[in-house]
N, C-alpha and C. Protein backbone atom coordinates (compact mmCIF):
# COMPACT_ATOMS: atom_id res chain seq x y z
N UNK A 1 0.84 -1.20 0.00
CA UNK A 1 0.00 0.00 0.00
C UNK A 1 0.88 1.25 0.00
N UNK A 2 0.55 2.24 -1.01
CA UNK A 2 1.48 3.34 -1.07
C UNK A 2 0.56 4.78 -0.53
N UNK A 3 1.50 5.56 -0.39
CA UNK A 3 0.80 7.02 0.02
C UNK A 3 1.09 8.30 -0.63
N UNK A 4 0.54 8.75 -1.29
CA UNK A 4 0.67 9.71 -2.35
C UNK A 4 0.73 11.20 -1.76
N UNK A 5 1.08 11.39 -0.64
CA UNK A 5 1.15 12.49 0.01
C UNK A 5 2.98 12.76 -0.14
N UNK A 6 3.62 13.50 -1.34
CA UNK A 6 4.56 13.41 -1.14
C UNK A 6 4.69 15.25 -0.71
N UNK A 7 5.96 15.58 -0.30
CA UNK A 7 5.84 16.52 0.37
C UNK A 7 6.46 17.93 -0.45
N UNK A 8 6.78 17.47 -1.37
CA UNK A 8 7.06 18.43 -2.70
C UNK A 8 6.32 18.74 -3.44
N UNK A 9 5.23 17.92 -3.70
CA UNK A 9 3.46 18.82 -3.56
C UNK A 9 2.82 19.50 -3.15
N UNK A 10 3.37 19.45 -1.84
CA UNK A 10 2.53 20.07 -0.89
C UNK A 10 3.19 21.85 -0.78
N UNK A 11 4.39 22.10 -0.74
CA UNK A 11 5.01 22.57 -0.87
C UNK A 11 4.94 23.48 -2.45
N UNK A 12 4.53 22.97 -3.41
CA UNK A 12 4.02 23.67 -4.50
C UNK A 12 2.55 24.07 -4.23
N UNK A 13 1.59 23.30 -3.46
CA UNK A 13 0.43 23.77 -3.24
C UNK A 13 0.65 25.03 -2.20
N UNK A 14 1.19 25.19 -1.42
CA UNK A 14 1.42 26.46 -0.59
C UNK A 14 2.10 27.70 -1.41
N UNK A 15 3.03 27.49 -2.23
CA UNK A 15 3.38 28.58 -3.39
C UNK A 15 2.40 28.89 -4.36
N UNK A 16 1.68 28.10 -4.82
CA UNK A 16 0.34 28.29 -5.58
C UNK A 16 -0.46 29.48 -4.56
N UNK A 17 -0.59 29.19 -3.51
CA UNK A 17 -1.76 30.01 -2.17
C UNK A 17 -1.33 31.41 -2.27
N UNK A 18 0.25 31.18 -1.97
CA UNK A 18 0.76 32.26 -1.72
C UNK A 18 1.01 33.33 -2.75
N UNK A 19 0.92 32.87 -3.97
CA UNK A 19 1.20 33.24 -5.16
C UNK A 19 -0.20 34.08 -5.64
N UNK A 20 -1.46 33.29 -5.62
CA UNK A 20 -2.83 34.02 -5.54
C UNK A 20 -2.75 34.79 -4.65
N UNK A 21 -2.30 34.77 -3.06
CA UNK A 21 -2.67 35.69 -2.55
C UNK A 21 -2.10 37.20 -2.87
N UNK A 22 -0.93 36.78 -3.09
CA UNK A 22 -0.21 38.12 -3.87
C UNK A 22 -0.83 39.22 -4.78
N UNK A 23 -1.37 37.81 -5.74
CA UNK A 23 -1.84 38.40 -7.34
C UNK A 23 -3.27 39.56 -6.86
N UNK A 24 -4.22 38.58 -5.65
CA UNK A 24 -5.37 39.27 -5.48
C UNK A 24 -4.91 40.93 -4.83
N UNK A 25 -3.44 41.04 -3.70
CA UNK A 25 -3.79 42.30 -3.16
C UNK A 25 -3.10 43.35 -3.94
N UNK A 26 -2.32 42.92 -5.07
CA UNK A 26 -1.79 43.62 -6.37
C UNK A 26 -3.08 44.43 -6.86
N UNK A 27 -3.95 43.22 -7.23
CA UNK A 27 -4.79 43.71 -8.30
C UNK A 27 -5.52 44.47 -7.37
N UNK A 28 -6.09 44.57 -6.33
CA UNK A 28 -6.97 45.58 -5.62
C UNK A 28 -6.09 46.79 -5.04
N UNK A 29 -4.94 46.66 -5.14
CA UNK A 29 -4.32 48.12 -4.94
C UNK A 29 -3.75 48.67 -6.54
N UNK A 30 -4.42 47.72 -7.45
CA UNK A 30 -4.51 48.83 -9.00
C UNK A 30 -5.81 49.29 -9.47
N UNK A 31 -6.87 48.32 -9.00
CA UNK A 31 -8.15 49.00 -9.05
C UNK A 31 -8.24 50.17 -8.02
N UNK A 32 -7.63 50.70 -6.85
CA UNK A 32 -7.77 51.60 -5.80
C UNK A 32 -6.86 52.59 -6.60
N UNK A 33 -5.71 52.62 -6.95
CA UNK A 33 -5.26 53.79 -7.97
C UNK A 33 -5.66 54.18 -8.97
N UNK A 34 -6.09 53.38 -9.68
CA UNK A 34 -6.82 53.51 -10.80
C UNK A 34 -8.29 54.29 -10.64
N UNK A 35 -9.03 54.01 -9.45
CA UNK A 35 -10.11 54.54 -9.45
C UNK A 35 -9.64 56.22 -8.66
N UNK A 36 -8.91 55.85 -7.96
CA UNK A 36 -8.52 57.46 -7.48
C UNK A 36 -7.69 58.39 -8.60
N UNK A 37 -6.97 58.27 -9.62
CA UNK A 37 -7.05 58.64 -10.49
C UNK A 37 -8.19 58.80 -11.57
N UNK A 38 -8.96 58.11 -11.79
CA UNK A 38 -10.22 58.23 -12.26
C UNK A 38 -11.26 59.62 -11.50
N UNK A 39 -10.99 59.44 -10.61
CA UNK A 39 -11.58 60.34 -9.57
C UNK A 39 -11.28 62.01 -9.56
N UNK A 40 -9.33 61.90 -9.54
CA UNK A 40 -9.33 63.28 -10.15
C UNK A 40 -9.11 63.46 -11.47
N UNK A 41 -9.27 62.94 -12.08
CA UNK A 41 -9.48 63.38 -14.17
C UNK A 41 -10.69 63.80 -14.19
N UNK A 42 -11.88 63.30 -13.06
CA UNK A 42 -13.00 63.71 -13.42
C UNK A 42 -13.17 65.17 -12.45
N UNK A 43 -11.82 65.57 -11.64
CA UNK A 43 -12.40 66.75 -11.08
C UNK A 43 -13.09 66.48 -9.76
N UNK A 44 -13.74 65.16 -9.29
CA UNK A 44 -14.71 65.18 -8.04
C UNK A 44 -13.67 63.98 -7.13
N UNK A 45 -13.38 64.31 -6.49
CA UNK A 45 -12.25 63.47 -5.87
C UNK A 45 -12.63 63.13 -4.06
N UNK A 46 -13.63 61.95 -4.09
CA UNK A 46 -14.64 61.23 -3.05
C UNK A 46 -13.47 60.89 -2.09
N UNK A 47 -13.49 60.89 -0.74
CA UNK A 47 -12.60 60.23 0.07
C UNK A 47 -12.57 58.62 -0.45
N UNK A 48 -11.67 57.82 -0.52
CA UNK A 48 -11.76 56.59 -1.10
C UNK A 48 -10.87 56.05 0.34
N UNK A 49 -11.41 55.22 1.01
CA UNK A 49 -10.57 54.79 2.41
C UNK A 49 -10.63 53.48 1.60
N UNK A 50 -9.04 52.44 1.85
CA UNK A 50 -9.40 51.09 1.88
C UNK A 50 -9.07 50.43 3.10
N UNK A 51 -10.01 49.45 3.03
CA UNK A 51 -9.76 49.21 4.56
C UNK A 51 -9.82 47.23 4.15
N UNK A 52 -8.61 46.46 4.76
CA UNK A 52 -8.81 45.33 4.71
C UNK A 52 -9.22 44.83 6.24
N UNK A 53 -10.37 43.90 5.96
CA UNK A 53 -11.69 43.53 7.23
C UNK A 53 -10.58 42.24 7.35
N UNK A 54 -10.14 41.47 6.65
CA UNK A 54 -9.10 40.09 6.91
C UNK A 54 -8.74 39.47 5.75
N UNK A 55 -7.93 39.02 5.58
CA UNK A 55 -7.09 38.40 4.53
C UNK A 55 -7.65 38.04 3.46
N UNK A 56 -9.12 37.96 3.33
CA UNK A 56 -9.35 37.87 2.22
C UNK A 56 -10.69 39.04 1.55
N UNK A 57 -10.89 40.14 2.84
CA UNK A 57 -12.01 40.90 2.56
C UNK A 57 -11.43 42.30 2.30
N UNK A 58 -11.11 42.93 1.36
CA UNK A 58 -10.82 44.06 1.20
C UNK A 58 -12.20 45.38 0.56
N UNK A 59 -12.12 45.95 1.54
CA UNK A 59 -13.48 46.99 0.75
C UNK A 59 -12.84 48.22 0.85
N UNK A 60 -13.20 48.84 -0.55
CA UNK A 60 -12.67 50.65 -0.98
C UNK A 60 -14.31 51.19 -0.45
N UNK A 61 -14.02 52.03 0.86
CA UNK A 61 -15.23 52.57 0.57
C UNK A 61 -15.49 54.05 0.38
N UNK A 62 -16.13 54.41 -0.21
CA UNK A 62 -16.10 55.79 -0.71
C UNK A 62 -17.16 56.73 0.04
N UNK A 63 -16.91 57.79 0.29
CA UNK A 63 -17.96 58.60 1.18
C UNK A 63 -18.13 59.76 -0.56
């Protein structure tokens, strides 16, 4: 009987995690520049706070 849990898998599955997690807080701190630039091209420039609630909840909220 064999066991397919080898540990150099596992080890690529945690660089995979870590690798998304990266990609996701990249991309929401280019949508947050992007929209605050958007914001002053248009002249009306909204407080834009971001606030991360936990590791995977990030909300821009705008007053």
């Amino acid at each position: 009987m064999t066991t397919h849990s080898n540990p150099q898998d596992s080890a690529k599955m945690n660089m995979a995690i870590q690798g998304h997690d990266q990609f996701m807080t990249t991309y929401i701190d280019n949508l947050y520049v992007m929209y605050k630039w958007a914001a002053y091209f248009c002249q009306e420039i909204p407080i834009v706070k971001k606030k991360i609630i936990n590791k995977n909840t990030i909300a821009l909220q705008i007053q």
